[in-house]
N, C-alpha and C. Protein backbone atom coordinates (compact mmCIF):
# COMPACT_ATOMS: atom_id res chain seq x y z
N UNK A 1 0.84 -1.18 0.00
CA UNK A 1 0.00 0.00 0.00
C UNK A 1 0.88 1.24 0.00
N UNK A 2 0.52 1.92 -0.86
CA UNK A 2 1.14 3.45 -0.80
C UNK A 2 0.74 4.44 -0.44
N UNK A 3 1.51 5.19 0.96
CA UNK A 3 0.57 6.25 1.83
C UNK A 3 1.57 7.75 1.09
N UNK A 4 1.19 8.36 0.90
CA UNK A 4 1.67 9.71 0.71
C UNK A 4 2.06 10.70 1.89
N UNK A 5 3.34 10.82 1.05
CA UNK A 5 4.23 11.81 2.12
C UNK A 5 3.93 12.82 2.68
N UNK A 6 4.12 13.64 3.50
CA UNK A 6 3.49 14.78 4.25
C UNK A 6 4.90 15.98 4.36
N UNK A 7 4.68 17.01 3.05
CA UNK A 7 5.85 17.91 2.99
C UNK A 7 5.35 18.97 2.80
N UNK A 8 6.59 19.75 3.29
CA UNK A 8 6.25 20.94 3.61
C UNK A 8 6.14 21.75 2.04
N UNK A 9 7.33 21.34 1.66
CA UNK A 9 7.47 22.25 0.12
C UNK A 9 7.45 21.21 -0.59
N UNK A 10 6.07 20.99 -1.96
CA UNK A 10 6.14 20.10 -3.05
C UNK A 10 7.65 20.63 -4.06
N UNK A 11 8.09 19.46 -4.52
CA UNK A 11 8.98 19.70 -5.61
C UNK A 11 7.92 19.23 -6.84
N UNK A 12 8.19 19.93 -8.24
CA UNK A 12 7.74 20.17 -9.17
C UNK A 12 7.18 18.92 -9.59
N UNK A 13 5.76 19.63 -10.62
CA UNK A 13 5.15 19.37 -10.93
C UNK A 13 5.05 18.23 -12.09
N UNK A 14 5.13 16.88 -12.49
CA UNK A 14 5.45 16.28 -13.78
C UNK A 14 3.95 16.06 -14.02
N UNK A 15 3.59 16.19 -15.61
CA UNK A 15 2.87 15.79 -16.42
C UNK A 15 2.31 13.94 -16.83
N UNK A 16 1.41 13.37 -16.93
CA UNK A 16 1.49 12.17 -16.94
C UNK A 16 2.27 11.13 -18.26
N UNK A 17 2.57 12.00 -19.25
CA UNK A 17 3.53 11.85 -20.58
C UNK A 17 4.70 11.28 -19.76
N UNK A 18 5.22 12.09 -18.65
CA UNK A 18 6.42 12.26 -17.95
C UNK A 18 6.87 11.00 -16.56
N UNK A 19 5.15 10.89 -16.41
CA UNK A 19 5.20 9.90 -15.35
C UNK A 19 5.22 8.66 -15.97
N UNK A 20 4.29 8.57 -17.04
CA UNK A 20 4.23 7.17 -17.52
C UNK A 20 6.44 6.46 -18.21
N UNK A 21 6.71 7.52 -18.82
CA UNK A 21 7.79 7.26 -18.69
C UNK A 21 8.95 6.97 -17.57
N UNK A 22 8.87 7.42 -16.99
CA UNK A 22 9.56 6.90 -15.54
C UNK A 22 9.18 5.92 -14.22
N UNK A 23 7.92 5.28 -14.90
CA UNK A 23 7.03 4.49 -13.85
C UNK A 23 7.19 3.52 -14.71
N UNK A 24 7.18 3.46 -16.20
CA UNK A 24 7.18 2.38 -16.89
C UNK A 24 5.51 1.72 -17.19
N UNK A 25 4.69 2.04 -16.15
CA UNK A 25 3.37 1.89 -16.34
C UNK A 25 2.24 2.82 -17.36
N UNK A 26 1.43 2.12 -17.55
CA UNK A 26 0.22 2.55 -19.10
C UNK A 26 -0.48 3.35 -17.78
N UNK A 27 -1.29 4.43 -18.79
CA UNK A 27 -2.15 5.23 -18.20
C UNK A 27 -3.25 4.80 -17.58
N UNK A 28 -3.70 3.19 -18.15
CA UNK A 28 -4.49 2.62 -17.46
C UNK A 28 -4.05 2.30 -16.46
N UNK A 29 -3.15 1.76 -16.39
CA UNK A 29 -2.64 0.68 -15.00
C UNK A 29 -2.24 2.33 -13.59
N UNK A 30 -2.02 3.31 -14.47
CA UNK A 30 -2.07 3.92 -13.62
C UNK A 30 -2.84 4.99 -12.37
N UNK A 31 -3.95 4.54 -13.34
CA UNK A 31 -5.07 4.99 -12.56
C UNK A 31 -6.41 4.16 -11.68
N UNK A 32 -5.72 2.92 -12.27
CA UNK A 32 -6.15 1.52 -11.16
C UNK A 32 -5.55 1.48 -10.15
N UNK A 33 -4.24 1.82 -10.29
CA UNK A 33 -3.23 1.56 -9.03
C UNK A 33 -3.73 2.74 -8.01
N UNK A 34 -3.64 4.14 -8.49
CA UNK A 34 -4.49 4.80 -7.63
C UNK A 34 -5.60 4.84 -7.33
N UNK A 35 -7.03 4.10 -7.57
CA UNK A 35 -7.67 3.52 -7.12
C UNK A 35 -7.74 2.88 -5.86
N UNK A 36 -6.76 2.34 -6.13
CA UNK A 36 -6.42 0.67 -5.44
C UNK A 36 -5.67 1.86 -3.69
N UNK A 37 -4.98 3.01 -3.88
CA UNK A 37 -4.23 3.16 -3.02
C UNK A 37 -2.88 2.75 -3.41
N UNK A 38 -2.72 2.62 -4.29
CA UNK A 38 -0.70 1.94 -4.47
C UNK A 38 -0.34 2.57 -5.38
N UNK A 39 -1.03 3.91 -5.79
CA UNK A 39 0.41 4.57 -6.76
C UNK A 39 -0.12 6.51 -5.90
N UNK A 40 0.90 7.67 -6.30
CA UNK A 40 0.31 8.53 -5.99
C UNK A 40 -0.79 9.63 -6.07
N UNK A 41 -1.54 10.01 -5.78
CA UNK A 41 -2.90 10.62 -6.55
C UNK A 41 -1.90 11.66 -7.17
N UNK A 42 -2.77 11.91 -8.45
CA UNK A 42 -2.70 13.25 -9.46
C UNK A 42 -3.57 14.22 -8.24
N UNK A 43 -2.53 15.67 -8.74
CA UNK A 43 -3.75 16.91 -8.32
C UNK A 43 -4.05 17.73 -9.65
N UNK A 44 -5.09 17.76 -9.81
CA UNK A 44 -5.99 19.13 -10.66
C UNK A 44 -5.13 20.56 -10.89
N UNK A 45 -4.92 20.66 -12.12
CA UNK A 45 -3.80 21.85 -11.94
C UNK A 45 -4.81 22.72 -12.98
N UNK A 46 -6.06 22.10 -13.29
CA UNK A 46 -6.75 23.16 -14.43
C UNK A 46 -8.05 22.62 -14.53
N UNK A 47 -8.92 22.40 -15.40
CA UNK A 47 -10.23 22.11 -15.66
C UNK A 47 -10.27 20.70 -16.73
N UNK A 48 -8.96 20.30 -17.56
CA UNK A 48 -8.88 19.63 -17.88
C UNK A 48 -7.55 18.70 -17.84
N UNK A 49 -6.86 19.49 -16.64
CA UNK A 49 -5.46 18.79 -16.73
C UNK A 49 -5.03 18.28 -15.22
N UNK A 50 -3.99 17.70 -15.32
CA UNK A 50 -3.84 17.24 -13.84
C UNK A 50 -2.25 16.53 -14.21
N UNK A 51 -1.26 16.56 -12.76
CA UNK A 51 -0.03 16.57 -12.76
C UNK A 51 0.23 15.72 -11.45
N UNK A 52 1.15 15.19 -11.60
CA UNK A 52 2.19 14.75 -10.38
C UNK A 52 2.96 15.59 -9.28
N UNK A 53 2.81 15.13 -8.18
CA UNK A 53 4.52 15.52 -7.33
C UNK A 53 5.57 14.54 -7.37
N UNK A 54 6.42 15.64 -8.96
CA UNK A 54 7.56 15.00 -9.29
C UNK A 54 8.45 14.09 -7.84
N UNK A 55 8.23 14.51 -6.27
CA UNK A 55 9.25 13.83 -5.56
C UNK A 55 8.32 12.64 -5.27
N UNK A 56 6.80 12.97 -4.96
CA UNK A 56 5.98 11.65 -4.68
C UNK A 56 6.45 9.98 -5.66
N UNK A 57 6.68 10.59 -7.16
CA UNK A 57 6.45 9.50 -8.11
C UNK A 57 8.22 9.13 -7.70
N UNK A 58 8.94 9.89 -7.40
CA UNK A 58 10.46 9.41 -6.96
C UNK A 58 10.27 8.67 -5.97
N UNK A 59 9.58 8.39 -4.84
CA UNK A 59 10.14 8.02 -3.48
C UNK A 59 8.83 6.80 -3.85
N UNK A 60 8.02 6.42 -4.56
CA UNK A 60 7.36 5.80 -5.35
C UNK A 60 8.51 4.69 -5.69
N UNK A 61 9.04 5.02 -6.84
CA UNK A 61 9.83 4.59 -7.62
C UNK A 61 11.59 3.73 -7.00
N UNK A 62 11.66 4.40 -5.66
CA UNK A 62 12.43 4.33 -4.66
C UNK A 62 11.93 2.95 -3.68
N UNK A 63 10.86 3.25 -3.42
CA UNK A 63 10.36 2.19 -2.68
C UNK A 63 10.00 0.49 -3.28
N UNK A 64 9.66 0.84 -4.51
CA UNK A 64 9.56 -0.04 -5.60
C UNK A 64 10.52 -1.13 -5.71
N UNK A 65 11.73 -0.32 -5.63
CA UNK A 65 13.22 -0.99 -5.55
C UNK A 65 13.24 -1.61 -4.25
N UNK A 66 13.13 -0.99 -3.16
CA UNK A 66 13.02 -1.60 -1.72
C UNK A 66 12.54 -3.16 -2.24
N UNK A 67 11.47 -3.33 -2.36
CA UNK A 67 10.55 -4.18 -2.41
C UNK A 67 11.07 -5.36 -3.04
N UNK A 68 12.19 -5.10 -3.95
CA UNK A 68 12.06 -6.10 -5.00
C UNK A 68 13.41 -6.67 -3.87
N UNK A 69 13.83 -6.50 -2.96
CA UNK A 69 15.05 -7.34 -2.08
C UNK A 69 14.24 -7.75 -0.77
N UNK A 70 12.59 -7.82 -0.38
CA UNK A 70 12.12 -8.20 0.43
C UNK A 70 11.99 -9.42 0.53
């Protein structure tokens, strides 16, 4: 399960073009997983758009690795 970090200052904003590339996951799978609680929610940056916290999808991506030596 993936709980989201609690910071003071977000680091920048990535696009989901940007995430899907560095997650390696389809746009579908990525919005099941947040569903599910196991990937990080998008926030609303407009009326039709929505973005990442570029450090969320890092420490994501960080933990990922953890996992795979459990």
């Amino acid at each position: 399960m993936y709980t989201q970090p609690q910071t003071d200052f977000p680091s920048k904003l990535i696009r989901l073009p940007k995430v899907i590339e560095r997650t390696g996951k389809s746009r579908t799978r990525i919005y099941e997983d947040i569903k599910c609680n196991l990937f990080p929610k998008q926030i609303k940056t407009g009326i039709r758009t929505v973005a990442w916290i570029e450090k969320e999808i890092d420490e994501w991506i960080e933990n990922q690795k953890m996992q795979r030596y459990m």
